[in-house]
C-alpha atoms as a PDB file:
ATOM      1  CA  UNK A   1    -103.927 131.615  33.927  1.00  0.00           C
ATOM      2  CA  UNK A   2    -100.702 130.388  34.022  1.00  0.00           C
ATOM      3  CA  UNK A   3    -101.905 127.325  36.291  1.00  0.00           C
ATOM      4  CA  UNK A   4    -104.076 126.333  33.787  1.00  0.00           C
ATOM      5  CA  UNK A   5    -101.488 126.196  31.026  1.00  0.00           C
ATOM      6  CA  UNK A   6     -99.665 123.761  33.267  1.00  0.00           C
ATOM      7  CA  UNK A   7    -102.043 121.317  34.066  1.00  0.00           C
ATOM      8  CA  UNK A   8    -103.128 121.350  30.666  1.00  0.00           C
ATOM      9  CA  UNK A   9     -99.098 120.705  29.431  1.00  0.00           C
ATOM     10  CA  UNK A  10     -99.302 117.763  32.335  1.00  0.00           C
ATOM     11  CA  UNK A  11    -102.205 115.942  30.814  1.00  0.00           C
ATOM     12  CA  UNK A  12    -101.086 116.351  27.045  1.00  0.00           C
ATOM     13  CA  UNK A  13     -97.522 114.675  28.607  1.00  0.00           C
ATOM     14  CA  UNK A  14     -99.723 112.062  30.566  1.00  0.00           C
ATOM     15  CA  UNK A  15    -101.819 111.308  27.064  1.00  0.00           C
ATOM     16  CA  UNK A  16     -98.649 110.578  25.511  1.00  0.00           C
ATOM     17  CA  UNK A  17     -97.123 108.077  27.740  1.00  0.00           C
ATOM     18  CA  UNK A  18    -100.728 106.286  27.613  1.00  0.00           C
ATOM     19  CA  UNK A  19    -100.758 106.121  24.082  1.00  0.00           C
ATOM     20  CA  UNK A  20     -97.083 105.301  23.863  1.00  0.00           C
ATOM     21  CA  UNK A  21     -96.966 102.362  26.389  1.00  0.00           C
ATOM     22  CA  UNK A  22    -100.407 100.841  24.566  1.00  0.00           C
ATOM     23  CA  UNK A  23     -98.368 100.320  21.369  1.00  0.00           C
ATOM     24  CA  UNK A  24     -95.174  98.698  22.964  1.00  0.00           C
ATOM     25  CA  UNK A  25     -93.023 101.138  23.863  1.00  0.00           C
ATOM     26  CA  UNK A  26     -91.358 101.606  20.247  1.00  0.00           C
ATOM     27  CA  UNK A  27     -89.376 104.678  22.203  1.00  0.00           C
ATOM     28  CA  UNK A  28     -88.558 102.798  24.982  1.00  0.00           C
ATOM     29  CA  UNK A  29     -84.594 101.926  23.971  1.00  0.00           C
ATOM     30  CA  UNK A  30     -83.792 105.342  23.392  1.00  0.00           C
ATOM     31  CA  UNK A  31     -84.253 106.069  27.089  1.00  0.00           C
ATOM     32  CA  UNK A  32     -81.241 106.366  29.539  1.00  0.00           C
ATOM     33  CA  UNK A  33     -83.071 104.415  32.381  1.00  0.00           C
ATOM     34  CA  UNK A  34     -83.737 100.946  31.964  1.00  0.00           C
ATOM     35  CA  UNK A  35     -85.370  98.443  34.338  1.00  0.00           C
ATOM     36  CA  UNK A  36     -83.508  95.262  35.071  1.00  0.00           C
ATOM     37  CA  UNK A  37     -86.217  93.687  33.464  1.00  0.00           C
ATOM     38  CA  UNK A  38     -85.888  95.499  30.184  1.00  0.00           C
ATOM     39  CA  UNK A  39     -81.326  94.658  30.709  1.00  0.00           C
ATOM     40  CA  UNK A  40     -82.407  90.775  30.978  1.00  0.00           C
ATOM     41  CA  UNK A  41     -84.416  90.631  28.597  1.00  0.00           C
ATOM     42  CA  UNK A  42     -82.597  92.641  25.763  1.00  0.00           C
ATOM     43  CA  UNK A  43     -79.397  90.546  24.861  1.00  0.00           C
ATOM     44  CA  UNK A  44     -81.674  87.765  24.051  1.00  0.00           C
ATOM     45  CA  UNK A  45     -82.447  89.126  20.831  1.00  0.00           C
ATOM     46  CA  UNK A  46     -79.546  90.981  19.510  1.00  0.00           C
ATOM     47  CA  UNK A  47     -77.564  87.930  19.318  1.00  0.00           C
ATOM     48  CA  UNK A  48     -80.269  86.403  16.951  1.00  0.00           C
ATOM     49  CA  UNK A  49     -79.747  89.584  14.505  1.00  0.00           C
ATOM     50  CA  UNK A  50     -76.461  90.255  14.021  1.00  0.00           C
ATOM     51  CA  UNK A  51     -73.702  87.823  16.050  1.00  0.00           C
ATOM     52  CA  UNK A  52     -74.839  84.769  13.927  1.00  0.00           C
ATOM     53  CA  UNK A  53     -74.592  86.684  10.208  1.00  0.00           C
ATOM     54  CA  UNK A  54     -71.024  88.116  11.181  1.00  0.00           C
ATOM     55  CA  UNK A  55     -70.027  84.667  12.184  1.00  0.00           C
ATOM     56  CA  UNK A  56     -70.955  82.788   9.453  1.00  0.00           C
ATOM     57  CA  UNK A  57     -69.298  85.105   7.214  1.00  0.00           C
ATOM     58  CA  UNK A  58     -66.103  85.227   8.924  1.00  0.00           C
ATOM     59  CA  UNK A  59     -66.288  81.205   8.757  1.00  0.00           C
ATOM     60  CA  UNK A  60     -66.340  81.067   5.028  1.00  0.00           C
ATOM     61  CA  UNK A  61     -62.938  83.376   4.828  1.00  0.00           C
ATOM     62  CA  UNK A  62     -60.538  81.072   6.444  1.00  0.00           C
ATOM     63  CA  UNK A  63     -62.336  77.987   4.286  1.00  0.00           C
ATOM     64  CA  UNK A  64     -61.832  79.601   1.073  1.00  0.00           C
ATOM     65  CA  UNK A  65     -58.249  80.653   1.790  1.00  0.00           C
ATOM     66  CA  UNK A  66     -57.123  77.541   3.109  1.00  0.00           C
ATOM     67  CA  UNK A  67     -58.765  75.854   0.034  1.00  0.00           C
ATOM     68  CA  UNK A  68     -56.884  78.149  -2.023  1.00  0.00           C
ATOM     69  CA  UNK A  69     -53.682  77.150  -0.502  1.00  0.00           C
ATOM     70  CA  UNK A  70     -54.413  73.647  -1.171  1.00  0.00           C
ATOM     71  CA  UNK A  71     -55.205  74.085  -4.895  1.00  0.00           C
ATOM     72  CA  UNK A  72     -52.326  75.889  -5.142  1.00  0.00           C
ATOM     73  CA  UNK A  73     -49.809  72.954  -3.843  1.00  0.00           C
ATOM     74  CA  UNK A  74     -51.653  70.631  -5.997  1.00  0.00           C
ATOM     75  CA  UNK A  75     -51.231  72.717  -9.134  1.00  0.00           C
ATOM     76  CA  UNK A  76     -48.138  74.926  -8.681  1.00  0.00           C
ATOM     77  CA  UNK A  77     -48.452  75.868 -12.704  1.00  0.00           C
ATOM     78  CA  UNK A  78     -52.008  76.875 -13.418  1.00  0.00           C
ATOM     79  CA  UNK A  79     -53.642  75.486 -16.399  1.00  0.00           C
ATOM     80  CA  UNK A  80     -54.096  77.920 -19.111  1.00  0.00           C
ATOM     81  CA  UNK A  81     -57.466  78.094 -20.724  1.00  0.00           C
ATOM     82  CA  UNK A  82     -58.301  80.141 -23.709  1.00  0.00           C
ATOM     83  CA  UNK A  83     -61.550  82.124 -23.844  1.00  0.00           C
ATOM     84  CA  UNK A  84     -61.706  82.028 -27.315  1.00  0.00           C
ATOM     85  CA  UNK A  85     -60.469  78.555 -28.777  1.00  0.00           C
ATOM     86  CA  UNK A  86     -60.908  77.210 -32.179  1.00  0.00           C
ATOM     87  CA  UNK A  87     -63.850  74.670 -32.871  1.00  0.00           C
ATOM     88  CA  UNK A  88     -61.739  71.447 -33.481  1.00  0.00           C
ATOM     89  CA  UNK A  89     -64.655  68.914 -33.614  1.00  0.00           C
ATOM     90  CA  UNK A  90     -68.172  67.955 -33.259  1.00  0.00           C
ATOM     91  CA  UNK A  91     -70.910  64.956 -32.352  1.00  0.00           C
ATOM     92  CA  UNK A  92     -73.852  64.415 -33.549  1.00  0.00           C
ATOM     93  CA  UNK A  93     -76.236  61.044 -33.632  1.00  0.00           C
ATOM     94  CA  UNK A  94     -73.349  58.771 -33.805  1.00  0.00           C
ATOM     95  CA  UNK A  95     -70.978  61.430 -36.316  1.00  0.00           C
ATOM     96  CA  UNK A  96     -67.674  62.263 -35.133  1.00  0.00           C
ATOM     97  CA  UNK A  97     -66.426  65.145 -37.471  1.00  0.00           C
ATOM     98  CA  UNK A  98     -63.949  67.634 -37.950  1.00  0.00           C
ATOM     99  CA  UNK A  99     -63.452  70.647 -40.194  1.00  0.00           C
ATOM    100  CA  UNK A 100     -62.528  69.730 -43.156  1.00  0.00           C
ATOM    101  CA  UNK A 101     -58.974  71.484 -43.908  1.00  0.00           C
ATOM    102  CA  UNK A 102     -56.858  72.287 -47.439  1.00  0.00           C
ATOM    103  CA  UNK A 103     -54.435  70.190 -44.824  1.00  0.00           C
ATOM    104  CA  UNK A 104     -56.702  67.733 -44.671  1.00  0.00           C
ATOM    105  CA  UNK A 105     -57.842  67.598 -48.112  1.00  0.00           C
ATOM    106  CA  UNK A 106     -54.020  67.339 -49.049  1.00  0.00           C
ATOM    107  CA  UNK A 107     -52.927  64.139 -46.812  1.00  0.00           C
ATOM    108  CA  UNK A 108     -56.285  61.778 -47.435  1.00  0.00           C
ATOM    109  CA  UNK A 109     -56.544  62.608 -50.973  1.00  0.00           C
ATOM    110  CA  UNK A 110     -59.623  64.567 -51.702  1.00  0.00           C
ATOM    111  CA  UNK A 111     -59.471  67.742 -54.099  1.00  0.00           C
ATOM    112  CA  UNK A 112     -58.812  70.989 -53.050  1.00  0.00           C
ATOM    113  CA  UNK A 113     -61.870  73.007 -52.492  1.00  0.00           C
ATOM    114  CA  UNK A 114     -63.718  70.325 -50.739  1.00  0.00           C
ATOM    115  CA  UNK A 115     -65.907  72.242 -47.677  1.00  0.00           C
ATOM    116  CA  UNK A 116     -67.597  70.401 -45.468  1.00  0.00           C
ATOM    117  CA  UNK A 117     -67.238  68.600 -41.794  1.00  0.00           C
ATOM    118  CA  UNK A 118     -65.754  65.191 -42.182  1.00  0.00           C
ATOM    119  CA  UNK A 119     -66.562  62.321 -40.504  1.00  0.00           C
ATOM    120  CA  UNK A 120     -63.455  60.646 -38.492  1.00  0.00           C
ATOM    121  CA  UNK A 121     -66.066  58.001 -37.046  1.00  0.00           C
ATOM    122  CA  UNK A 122     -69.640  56.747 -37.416  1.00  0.00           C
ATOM    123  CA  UNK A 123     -71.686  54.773 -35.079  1.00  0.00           C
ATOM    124  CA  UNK A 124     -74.791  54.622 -33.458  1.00  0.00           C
ATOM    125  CA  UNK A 125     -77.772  55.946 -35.826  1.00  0.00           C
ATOM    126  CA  UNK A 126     -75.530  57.434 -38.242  1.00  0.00           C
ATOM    127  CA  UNK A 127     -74.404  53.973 -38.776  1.00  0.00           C
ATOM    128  CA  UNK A 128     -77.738  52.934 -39.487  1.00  0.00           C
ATOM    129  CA  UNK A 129     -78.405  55.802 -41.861  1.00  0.00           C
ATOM    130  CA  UNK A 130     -75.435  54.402 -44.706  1.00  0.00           C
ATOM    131  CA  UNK A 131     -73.171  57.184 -43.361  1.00  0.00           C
ATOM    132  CA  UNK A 132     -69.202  55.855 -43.502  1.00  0.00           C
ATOM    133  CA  UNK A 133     -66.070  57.404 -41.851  1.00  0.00           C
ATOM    134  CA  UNK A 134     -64.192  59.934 -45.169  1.00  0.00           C
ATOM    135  CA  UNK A 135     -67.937  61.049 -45.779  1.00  0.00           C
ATOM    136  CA  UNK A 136     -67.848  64.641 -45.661  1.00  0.00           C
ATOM    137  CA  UNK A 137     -71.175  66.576 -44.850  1.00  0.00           C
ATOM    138  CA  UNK A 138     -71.836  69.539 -47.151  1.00  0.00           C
ATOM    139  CA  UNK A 139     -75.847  69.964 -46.617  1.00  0.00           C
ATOM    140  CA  UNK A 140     -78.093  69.171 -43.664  1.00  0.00           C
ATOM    141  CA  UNK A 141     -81.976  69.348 -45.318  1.00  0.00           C
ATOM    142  CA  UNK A 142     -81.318  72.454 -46.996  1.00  0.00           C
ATOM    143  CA  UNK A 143     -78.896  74.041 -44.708  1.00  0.00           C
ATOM    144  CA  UNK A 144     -75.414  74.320 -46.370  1.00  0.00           C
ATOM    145  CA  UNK A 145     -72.664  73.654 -44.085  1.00  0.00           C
ATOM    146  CA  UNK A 146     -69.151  74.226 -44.647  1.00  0.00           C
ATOM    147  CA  UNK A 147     -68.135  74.295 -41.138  1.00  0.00           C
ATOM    148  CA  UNK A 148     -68.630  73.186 -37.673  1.00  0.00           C
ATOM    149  CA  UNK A 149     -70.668  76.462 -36.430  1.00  0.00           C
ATOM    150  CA  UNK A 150     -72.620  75.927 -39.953  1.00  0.00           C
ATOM    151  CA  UNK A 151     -72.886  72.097 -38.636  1.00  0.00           C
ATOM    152  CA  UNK A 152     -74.273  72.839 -35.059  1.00  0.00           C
ATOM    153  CA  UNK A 153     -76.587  75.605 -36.326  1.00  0.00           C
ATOM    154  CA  UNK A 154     -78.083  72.991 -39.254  1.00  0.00           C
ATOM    155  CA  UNK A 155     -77.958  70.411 -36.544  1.00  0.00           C
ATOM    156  CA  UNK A 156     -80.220  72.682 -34.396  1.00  0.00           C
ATOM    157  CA  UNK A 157     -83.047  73.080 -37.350  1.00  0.00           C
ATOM    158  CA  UNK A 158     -84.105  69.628 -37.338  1.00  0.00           C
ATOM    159  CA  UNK A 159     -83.487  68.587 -33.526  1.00  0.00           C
ATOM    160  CA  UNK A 160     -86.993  68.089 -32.616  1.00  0.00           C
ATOM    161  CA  UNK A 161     -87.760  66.330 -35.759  1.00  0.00           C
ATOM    162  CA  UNK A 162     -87.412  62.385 -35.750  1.00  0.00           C
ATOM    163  CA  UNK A 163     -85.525  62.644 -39.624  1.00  0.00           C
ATOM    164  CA  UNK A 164     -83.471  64.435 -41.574  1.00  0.00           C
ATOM    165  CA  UNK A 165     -82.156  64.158 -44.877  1.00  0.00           C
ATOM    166  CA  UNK A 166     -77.918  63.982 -44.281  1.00  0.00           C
ATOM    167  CA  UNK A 167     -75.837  65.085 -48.057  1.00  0.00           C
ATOM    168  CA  UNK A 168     -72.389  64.796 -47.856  1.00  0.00           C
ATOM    169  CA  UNK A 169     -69.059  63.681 -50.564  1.00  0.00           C
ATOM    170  CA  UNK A 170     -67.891  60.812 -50.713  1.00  0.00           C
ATOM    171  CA  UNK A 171     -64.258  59.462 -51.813  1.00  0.00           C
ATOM    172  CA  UNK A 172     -64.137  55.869 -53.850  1.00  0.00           C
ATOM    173  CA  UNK A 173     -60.786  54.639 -52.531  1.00  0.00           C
ATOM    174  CA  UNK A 174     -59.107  53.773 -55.927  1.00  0.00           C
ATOM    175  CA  UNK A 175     -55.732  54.853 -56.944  1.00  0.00           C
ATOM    176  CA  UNK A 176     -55.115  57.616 -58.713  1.00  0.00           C
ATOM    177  CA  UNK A 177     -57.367  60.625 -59.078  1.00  0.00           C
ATOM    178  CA  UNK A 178     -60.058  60.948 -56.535  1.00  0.00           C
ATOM    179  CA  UNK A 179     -63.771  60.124 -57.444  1.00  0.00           C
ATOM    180  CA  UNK A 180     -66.214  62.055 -55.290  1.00  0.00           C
ATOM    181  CA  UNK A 181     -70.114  61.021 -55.394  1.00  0.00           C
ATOM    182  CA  UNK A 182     -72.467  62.746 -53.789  1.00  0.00           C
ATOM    183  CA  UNK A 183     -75.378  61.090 -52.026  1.00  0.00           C
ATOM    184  CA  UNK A 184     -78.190  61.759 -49.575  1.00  0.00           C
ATOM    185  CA  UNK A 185     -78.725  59.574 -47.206  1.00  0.00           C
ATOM    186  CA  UNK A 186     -81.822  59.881 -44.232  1.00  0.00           C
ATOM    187  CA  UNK A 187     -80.803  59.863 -40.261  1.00  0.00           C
ATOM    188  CA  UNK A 188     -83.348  58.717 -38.136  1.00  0.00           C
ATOM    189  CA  UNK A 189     -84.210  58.763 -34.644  1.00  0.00           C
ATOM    190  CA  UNK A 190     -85.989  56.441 -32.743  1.00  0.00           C
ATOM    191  CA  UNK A 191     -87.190  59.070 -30.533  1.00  0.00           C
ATOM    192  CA  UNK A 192     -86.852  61.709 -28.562  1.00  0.00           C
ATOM    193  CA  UNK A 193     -86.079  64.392 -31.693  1.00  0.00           C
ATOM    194  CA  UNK A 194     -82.629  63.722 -33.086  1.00  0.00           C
ATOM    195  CA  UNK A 195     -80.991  66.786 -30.766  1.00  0.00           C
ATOM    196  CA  UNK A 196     -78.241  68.685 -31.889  1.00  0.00           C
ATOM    197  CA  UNK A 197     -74.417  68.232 -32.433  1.00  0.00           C
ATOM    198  CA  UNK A 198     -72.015  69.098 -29.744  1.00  0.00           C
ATOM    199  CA  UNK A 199     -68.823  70.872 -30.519  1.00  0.00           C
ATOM    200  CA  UNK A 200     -65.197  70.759 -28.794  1.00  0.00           C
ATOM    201  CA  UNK A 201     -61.934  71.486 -29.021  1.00  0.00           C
ATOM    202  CA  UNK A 202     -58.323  70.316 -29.389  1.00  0.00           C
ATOM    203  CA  UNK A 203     -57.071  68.195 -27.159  1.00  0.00           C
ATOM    204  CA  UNK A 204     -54.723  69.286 -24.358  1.00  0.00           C
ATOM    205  CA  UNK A 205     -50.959  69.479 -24.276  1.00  0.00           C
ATOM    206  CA  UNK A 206     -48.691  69.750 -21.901  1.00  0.00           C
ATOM    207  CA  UNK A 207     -46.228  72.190 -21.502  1.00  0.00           C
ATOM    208  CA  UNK A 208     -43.018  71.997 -23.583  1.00  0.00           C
ATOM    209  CA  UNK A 209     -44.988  68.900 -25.620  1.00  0.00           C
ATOM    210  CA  UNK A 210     -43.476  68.998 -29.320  1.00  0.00           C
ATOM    211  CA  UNK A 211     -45.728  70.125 -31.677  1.00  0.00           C
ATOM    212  CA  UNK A 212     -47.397  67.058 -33.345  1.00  0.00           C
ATOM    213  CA  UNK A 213     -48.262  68.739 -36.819  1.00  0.00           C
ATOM    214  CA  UNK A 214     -47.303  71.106 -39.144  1.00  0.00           C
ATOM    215  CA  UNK A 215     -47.409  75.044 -37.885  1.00  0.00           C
ATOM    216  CA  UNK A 216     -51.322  76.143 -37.429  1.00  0.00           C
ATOM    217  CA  UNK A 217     -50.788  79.218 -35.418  1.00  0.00           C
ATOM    218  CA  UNK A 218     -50.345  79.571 -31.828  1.00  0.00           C
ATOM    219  CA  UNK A 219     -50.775  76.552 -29.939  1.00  0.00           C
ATOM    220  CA  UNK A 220     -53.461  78.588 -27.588  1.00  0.00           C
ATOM    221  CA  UNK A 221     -55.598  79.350 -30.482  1.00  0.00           C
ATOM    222  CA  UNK A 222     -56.909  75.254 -30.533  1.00  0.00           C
ATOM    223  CA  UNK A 223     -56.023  73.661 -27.807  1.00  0.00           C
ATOM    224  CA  UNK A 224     -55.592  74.456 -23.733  1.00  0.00           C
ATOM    225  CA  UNK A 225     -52.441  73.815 -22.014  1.00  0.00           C
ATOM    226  CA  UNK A 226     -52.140  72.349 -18.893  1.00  0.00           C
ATOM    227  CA  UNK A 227     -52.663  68.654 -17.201  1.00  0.00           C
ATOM    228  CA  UNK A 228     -56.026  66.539 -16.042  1.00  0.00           C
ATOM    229  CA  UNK A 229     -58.072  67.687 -18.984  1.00  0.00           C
ATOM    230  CA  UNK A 230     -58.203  63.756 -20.316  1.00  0.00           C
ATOM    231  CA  UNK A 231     -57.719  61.112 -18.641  1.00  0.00           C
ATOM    232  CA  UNK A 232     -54.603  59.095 -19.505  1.00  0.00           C
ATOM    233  CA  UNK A 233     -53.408  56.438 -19.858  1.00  0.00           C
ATOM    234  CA  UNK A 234     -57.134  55.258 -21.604  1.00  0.00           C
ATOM    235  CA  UNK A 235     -58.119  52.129 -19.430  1.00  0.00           C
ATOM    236  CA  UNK A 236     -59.773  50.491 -22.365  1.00  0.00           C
ATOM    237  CA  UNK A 237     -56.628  50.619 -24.597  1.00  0.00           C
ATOM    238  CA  UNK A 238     -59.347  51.654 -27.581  1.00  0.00           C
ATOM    239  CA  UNK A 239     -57.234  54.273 -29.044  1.00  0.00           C
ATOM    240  CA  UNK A 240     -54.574  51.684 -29.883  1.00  0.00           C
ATOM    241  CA  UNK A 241     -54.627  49.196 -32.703  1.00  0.00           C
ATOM    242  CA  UNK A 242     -55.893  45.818 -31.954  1.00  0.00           C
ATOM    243  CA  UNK A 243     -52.943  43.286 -32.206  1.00  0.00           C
ATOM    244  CA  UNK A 244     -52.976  40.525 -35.026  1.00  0.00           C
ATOM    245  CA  UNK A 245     -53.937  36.842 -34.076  1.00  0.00           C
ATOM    246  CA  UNK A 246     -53.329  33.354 -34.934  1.00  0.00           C
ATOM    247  CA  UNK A 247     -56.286  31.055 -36.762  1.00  0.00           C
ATOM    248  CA  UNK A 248     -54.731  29.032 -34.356  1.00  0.00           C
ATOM    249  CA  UNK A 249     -55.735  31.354 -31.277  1.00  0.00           C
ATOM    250  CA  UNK A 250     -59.006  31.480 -32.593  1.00  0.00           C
ATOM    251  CA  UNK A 251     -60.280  28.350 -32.805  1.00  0.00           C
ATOM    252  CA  UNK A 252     -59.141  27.286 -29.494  1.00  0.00           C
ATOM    253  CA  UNK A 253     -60.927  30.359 -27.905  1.00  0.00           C
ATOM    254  CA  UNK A 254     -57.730  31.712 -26.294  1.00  0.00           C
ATOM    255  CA  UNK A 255     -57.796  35.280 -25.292  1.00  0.00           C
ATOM    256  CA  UNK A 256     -56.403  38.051 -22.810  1.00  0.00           C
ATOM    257  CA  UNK A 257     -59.469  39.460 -22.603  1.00  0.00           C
ATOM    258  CA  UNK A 258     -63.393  39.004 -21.521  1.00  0.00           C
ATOM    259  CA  UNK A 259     -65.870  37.530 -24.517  1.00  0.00           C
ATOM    260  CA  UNK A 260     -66.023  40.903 -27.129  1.00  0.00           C
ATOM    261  CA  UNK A 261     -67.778  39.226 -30.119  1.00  0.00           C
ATOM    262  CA  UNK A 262     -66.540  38.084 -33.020  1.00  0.00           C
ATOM    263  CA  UNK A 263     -62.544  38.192 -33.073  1.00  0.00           C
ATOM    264  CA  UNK A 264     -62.955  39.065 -36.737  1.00  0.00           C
ATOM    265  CA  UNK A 265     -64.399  42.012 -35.752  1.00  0.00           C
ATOM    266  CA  UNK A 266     -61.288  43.879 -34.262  1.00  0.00           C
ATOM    267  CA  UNK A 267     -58.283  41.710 -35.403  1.00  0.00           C
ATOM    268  CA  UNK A 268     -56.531  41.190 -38.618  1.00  0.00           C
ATOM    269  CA  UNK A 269     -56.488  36.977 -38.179  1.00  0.00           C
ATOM    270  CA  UNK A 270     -53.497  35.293 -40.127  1.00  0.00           C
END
């Protein structure tokens, strides 16, 4: 009897190594004894698992750090962002506007009360539409605005739409008390939608730089304090007031720079 249980445990043991070795062996690397085939073969693959994923992360350490350590002897003082900075001004089809301020109101004139984003500059299709630098938008269609979130959010209702109707205030420049009309005026795309305005903030300063204005609250709620935020010195000079000429200079077509148009255009010609 107890033969029989034997040579019945043998073939049950023999079945298993059949089946086993038909599907590849999957317990084969937990056995102690391996062929010198098997030893060949088996660093072939393990570099292709793990060596090359370790390496390649170990590379990227010693990059970052050293890049580190170079941005840190370029810019000993780190520039100082705010998260949370003030709106200072916006763009929109040729508009360049601002809030418009009881500090503003109070230096160009216009009555206290006056809400509204104020255009600095006008070009481009704004231009076109009538719109003039003082205008001050108070109404895009028939979205109020009476600041620059209220401007970009307007801005945003008609941006796939080829034409919108633009109200704002404007100031007649005659002394005395100021004369505000309002008018409508309609800005027009020639296509692609007329998008939506663009908002930014203060300029930087540097460091130390004396404040340019009266007291508006911590420097750090407008603008962001550090260097290479704007390029400077401008290479087109355009921020600075073309220089009068002579009649003279004129008519004999003497300049210091390229053909610009019209020298009537920029200078005040005596």
């Amino acid at each position: 009897m107890n033969s029989k249980l034997v040579l019945l445990a043998v073939g049950v043991v023999a079945a298993l190594v059949l089946v086993i070795g038909r599907q590849g062996g999957v317990v084969a690397p937990q056995s102690t004894s391996v062929s010198p085939q098997m030893s060949a073969a088996a660093p072939v693959a393990a570099p292709i698992a793990f060596p090359q994923a370790t390496n390649v992360a170990m590379a990227v350490e010693p990059m970052a750090a050293a890049g580190g350590a170079v941005a840190a002897m370029e810019s000993p003082l780190p520039n100082f962002v705010p998260r949370n900075l003030k709106v200072f001004e916006g763009h929109w089809q040729g508009m360049d506007g601002r809030l418009m301020t009881e500090e503003l109101a109070r230096k160009l004139n216009y009555p206290r009360g006056v809400q509204g984003v104020l255009l600095g500059e006008v070009t481009l299709n704004a231009a076109f539409s009538g719109l003039l630098g003082g205008d001050v938008v108070v109404r895009i269609d028939d979205t109020p605005v009476t600041n620059m979130e209220d401007f970009q959010a307007a801005s945003r209702n008609v941006a796939n739409r080829s034409e919108a109707r633009i109200s704002v205030i404007r100031k007649d420049n005659r002394p005395g008390a100021p004369v505000l009309r309002k008018l409508t005026v309609v800005l027009r795309a020639a296509e692609g939608g007329l998008g939506f305005a663009q908002l930014e903030g203060a300029p930087m300063i540097l460091p130390g730089d004396p404040r340019p204005h009266g007291y508006r609250g911590a420097c750090t709620d407008c603008h962001p304090v550090g260097q290479g935020f704007e390029l400077s010195p401008d290479p087109d000079l355009i921020s600075l007031p073309p220089p009068a000429i002579t009649r003279d200079a004129v008519t004999r077509g003497v300049s210091s720079h390229e053909v610009r148009g019209p020298c009537e255009a920029c200078h005040v010609i005596n």
